[in-house]
Structure formats: structure tokens, C-alpha cells
Protein backbone atom coordinates (compact mmCIF):
# COMPACT_ATOMS: atom_id res chain seq x y z
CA UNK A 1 -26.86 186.29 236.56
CA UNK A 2 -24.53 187.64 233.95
CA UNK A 3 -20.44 187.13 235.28
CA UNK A 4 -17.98 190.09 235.51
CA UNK A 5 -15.73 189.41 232.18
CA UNK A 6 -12.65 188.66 234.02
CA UNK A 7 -10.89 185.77 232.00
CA UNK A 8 -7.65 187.45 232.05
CA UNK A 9 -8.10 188.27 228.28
CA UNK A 10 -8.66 191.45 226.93
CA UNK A 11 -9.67 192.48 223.48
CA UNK A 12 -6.69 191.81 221.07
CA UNK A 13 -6.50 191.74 217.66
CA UNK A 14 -8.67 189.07 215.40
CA UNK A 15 -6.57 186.50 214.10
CA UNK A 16 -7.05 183.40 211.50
CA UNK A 17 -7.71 181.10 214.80
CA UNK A 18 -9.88 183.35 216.82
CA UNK A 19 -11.73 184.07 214.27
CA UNK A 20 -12.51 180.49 212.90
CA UNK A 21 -13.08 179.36 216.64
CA UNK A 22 -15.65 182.63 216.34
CA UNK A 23 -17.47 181.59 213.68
CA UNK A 24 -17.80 178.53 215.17
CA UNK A 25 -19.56 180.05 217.97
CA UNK A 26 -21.71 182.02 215.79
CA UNK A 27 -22.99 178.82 213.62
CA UNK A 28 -23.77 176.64 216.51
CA UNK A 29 -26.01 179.55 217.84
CA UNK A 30 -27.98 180.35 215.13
CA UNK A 31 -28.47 176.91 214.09
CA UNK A 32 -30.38 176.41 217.44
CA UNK A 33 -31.85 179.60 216.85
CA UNK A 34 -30.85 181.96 219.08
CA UNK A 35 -29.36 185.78 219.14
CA UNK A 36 -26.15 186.91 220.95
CA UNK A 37 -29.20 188.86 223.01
CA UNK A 38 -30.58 185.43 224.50
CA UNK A 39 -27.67 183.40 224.77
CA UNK A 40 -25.31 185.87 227.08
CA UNK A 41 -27.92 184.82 229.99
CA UNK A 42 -27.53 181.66 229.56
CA UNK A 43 -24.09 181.07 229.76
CA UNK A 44 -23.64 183.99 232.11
CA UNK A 45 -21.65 186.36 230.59
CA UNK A 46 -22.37 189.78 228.47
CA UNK A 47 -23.82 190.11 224.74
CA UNK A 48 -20.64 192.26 224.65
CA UNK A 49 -18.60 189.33 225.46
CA UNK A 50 -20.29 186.97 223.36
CA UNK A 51 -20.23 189.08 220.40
CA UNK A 52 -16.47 189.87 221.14
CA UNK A 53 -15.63 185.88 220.90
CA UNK A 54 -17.64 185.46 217.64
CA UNK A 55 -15.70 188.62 215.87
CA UNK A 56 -12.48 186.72 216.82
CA UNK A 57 -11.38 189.55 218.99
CA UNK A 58 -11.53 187.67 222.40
CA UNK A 59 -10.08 184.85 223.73
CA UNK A 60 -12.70 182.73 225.55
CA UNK A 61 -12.26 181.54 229.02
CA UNK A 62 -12.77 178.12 229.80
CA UNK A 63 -15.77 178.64 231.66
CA UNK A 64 -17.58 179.99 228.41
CA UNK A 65 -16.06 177.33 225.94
CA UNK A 66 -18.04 175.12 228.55
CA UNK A 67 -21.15 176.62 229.35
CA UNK A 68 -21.12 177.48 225.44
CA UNK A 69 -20.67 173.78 224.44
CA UNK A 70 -23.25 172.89 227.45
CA UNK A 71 -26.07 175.10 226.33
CA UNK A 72 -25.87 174.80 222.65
CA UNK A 73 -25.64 170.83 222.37
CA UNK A 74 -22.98 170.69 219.26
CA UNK A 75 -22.26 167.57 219.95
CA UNK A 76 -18.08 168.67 220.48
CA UNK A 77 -17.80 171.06 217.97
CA UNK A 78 -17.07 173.56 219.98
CA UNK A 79 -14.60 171.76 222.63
CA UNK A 80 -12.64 170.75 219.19
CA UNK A 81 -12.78 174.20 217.76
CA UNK A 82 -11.49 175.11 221.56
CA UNK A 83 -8.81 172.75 221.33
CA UNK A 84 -7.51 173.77 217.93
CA UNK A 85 -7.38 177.29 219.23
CA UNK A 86 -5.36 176.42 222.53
CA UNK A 87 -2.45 174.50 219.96
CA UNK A 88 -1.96 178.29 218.79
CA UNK A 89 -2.44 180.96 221.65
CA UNK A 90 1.02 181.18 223.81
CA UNK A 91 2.42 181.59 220.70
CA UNK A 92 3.75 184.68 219.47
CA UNK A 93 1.59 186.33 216.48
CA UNK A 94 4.90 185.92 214.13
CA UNK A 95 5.70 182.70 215.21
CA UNK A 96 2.42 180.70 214.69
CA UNK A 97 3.70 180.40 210.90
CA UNK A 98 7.00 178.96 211.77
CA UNK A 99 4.89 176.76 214.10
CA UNK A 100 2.63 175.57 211.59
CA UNK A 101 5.19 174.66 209.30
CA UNK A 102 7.21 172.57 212.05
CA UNK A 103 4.47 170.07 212.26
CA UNK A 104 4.87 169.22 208.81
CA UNK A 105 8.30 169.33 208.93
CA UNK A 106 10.68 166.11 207.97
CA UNK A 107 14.01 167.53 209.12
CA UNK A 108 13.79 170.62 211.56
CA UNK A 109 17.78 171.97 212.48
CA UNK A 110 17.93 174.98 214.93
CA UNK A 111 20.94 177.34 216.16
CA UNK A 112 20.02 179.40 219.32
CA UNK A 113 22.39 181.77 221.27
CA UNK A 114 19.44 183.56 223.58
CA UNK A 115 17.43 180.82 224.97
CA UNK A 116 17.28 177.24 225.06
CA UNK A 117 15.10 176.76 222.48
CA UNK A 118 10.95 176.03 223.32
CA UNK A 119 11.49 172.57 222.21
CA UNK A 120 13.67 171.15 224.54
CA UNK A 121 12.47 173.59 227.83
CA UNK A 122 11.13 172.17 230.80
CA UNK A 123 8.40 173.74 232.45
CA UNK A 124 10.28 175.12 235.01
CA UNK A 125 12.63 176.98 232.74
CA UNK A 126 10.09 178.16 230.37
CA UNK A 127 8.28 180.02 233.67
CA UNK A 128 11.41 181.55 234.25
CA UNK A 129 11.57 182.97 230.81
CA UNK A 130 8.69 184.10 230.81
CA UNK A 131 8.85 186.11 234.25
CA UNK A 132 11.65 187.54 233.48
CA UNK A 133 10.89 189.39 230.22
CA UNK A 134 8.76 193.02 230.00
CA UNK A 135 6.03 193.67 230.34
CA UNK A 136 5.40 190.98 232.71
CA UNK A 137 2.62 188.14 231.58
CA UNK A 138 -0.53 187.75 233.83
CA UNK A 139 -0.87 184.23 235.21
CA UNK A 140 -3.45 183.09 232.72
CA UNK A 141 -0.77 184.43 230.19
CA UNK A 142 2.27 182.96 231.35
CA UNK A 143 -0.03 179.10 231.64
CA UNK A 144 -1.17 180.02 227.87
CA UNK A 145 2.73 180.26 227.07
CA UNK A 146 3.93 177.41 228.70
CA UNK A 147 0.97 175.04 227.60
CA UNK A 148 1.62 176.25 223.80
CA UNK A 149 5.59 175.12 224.23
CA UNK A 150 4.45 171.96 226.32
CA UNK A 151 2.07 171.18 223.34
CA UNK A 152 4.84 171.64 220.47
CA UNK A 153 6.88 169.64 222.47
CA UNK A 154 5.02 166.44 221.31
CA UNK A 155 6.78 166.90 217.76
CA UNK A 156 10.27 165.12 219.31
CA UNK A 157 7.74 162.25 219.64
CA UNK A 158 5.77 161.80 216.95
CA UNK A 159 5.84 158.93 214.53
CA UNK A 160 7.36 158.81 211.70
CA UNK A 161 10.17 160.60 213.22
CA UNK A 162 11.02 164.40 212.49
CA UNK A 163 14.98 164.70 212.52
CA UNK A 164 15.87 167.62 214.77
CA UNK A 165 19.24 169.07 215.25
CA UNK A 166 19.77 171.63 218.11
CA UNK A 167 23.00 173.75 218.41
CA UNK A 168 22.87 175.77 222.24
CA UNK A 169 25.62 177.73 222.96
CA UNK A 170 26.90 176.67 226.53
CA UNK A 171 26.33 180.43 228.41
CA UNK A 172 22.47 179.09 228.05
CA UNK A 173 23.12 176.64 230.52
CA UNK A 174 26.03 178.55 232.81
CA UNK A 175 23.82 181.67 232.93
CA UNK A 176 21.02 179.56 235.59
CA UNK A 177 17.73 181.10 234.42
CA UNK A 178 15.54 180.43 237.47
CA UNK A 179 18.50 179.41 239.42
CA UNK A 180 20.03 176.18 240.29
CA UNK A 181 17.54 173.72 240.85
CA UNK A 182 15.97 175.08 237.21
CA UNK A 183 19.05 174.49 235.91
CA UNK A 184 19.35 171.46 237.28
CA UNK A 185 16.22 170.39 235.30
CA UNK A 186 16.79 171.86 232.33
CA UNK A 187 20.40 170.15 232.24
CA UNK A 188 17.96 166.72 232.84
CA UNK A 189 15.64 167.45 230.37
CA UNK A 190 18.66 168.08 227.47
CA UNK A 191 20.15 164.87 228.40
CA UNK A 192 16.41 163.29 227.94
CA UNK A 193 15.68 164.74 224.62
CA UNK A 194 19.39 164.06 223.30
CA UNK A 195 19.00 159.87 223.94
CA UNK A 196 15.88 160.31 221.45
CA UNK A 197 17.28 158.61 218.24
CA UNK A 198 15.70 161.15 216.33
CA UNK A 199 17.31 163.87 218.31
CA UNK A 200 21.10 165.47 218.34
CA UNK A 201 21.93 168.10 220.58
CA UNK A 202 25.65 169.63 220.53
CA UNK A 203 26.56 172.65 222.37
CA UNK A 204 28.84 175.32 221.28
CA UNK A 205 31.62 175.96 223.75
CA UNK A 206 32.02 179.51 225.30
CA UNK A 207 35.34 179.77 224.26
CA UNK A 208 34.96 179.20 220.38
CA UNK A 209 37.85 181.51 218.32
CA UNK A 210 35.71 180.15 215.33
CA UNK A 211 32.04 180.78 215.36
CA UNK A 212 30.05 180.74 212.34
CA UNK A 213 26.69 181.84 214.10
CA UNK A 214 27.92 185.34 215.45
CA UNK A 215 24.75 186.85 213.24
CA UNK A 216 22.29 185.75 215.52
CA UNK A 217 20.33 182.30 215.66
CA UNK A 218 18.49 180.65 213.44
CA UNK A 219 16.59 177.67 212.24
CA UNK A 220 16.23 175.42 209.16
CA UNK A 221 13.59 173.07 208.46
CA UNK A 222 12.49 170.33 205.50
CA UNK A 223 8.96 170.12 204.60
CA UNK A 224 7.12 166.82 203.58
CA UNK A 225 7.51 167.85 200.31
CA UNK A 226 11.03 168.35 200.57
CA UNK A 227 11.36 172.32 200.50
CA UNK A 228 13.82 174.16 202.75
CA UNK A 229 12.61 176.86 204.30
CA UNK A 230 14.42 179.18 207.34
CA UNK A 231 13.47 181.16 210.19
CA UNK A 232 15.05 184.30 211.92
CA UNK A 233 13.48 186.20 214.90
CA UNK A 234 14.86 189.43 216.56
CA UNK A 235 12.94 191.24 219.08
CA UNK A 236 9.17 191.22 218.69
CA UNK A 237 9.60 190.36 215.15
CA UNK A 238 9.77 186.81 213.18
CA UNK A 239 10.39 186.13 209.51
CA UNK A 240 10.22 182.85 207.51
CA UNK A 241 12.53 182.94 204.84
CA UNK A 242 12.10 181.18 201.58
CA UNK A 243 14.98 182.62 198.83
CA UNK A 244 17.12 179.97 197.82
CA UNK A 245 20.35 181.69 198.04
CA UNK A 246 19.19 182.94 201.63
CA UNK A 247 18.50 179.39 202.62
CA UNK A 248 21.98 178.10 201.04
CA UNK A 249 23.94 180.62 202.95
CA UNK A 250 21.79 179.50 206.42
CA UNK A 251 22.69 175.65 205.28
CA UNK A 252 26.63 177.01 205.22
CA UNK A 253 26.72 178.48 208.15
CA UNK A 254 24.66 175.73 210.30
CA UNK A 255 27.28 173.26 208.31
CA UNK A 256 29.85 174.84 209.89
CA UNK A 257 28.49 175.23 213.32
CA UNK A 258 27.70 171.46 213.66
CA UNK A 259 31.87 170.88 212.90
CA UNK A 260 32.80 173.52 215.42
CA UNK A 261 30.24 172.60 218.60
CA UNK A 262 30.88 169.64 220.35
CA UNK A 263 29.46 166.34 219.30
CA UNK A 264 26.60 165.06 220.77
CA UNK A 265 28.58 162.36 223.13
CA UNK A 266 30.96 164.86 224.09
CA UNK A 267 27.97 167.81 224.74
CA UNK A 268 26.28 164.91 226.56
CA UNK A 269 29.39 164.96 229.13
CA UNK A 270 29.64 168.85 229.45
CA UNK A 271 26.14 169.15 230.75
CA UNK A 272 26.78 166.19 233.07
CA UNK A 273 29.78 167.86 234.25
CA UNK A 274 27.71 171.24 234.33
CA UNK A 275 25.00 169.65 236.30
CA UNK A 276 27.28 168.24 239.06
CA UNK A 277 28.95 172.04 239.31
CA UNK A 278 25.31 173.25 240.70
């Protein structure tokens, strides 16, 4: 009997992952020979769904990736292809880029003034985020989002060691996203990711007469071939930037920021002292 579609996920717009993860899907089938006609029974959903998938326009559910996998014996193709596609949905369509480029990063620094940034959220926190922006996620949604920022997360980790740098302006913290207990583990998960060697994390006081980030955040990052390259983001909008003067004036400013936030030690000790105000 073929399912009711409901995944969660509409039709959205093809992209580079979808579509490879589509194609996928469309090579294991006709190498077993079968049409989009005789495989929808068989894995319980609609030709309209199948063929929706293959063109990249669909995300699958989990059930089909399954069944799919199941039924046309690729021996894990297709639970690979799945689990390349899962590293990139969550993520914004302009920020998959900037995310691609950060795992091949060497040095990665980043000034934020909205949100703690992805890389250092706890689950907890990043729900909050989430739930609190319009329009509102659907539950599938909001567990796509958190899994993609969960999944970057393994980047503090990863050997040989990416040098990060993380400037957070202290309202981030005193605001209490989620509310106390949220903030209570997003103060604990700071102080966890700043005794990484690999990792500093200062935070800009909320009395600063001197501020040289007051255009907005920001982020810098090295590739492995040792090529600077920057990031800005406003609202639904993301651009990687590339000009060498544009990337000299980012390196000024986050030069200056790193003299006028607190050093790590001393940001260490303001969260503390933040956490015990909760």
C-alpha cells in the first residue's frame, strides 16, 4: 500500500546535494532495472514522490532512504549518499559554502554580536534559537537544524587541529535565550570548548567605549592552502568574501577586537561569575 507523503518535507528547490543524492537514486534503480512506475510500490510511497527525490527537489524521509536501500540491494550506496546529504540540510542555502570551506580550514577566527555562534551551541540553546525565529520550523525542521550544527561541531575535534578563535560579545550570554537553565548550559559548554588547546574564546564586555566590530560580525578563515577568505551574513543572506583588501580590512578589525575583549583566562572567569548569577 502506497504511504501518505508526510515526511515533513515539501518540494524545495534542487540543490548540488539533493540532486547528487537524486541521481543516486535514479542509477541504483535502473541498474536493477526498474521504472519510477514499479518501484513506488515497493517502497510504499508515490511515483510522484519517487520522481521528486531523483530530480533533487525532495528531501527523503528516512523511511524511504531505507526501504530504498532495502529493495534495491546497493550494497550502501545509498545510506552513504544519505549520509552525505544529512552533513548539509539544516544548513542555510548561503551558508553551505562557508560550511564547506570550514572543513578544510587551518585557522578559522569568528566575531559574533547576534548569537553564540553554531560552533560552540549546545543543543539546548540551538532549540531555543531556532523556536524563537519566524516563521517557526516544523519539528523535523528544527532536528534537521540542530543535527547539521551538532555535526559541524566535530571540527573543534578533529586531528590535526583547526585553530579557532571566537570573539562573543557578553549580552549573548546575559540576554538567557531559553532561560536560565539554557543558559546555564551554554555558559558550561563555552567553558568546555575554551580548555580545548586548539580553542580561544574571549568575550567582549558590554561596556566597551572602544569597539572595533560595531559593523556587524564576521568571520575569517585559512584554507589548507593557505588563502584567507571571509564571511559576512545579514538577514537571509550570506556572502564569502575573497578581495584582498576586503580581507585585510576584516584581519584589522578582528586584530583589534582580540586586544579590546577580554583574554581568554579572564573571559573564562566572567562566564563563571555569570553562571553563578543564574
Amino acid at each position: 500500500m502506497v504511504s501518505a507523503d508526510g515526511s515533513g518535507d515539501g518540494e524545495v528547490e534542487p540543490d548540488d546535494n539533493l540532486r547528487s543524492f537524486g541521481e543516486t537514486v535514479k542509477a541504483s534503480r535502473k541498474r536493477v532495472g526498474l521504472t519510477q512506475e514499479q518501484l513506488a510500490p515497493l517502497i510504499g510511497y508515490s511515483v510522484q514522490y519517487v520522481g521528486s527525490v531523483e530530480q533533487g527537489r525532495r528531501h527523503p524521509s528516512k523511511k524511504f532512504i531505507t526501504k530504498t536501500e532495502s529493495v534495491l540491494d546497493t550494497f550502501g550506496v545509498i545510506d552513504i549518499a544519505a549520509r552525505q546529504l544529512s552533513r548539509r540540510r539544516g544548513l542555510a542555502s548561503w551558508f553551505r559554502r562557508w560550511a564547506e570551506l570550514e572543513e578544510g580550514a587551518v585557522i578559522l577566527n569568528t566575531y559574533e554580536c547576534r548569537s553564540v555562534p553554531g560552533l560552540l551551541q549546545p543543543e539546548s540553546y540551538a532549540r531555543a534559537l531556532i523556536a524563537n525565529v519566524p516563521p517557526l520550523a516544523t519539528p523535523e525542521e528544527a532536528d534537521a537544524r540542530v543535527a547539521a550544527r551538532m555535526e559541524r561541531q566535530k571540527l573543534l575535534y578533529r586531528t590535526p587541529y583547526i585553530l579557532f578563535s571566537f570573539i562573543i560579545e557578553q549580552a549573548l550570554i546575559e540576554r538567557q535565550t531559553g532561560g536560565p537553565e539554557v543558559t546555564r548550559e551554554l555558559i558550561d559548554r563555552l567553558l568546555e570548548c575554551g580548555r580545548l588547546p586548539n580553542v580561544d574564546i574571549q568575550i567582549m564586555p558590554t561596556a566597551s567605549p572602544e569597539h572595533a566590530g560595531t559593523d556587524g560580525p564576521f568571520r575569517l578563515l585559512e584554507t589548507d592552502e593557505h588563502e584567507w577568505l571571509g564571511y559576512t551574513e545579514g538577514q537571509q543572506s550570506g556572502q564569502v568574501i575573497s578581495d584582498p583588501k576586503d580581507i585585510s580590512l576584516l584581519h584589522q578589525r578582528y586584530a583589534k577586537l582580540r586586544i579590546q575583549a577580554l583574554n581568554p583566562a579572564d573571559s573564562a572567569g566572567l562566564l563563571m561569575r555569570l553562571r553563578g548569577s543564574l
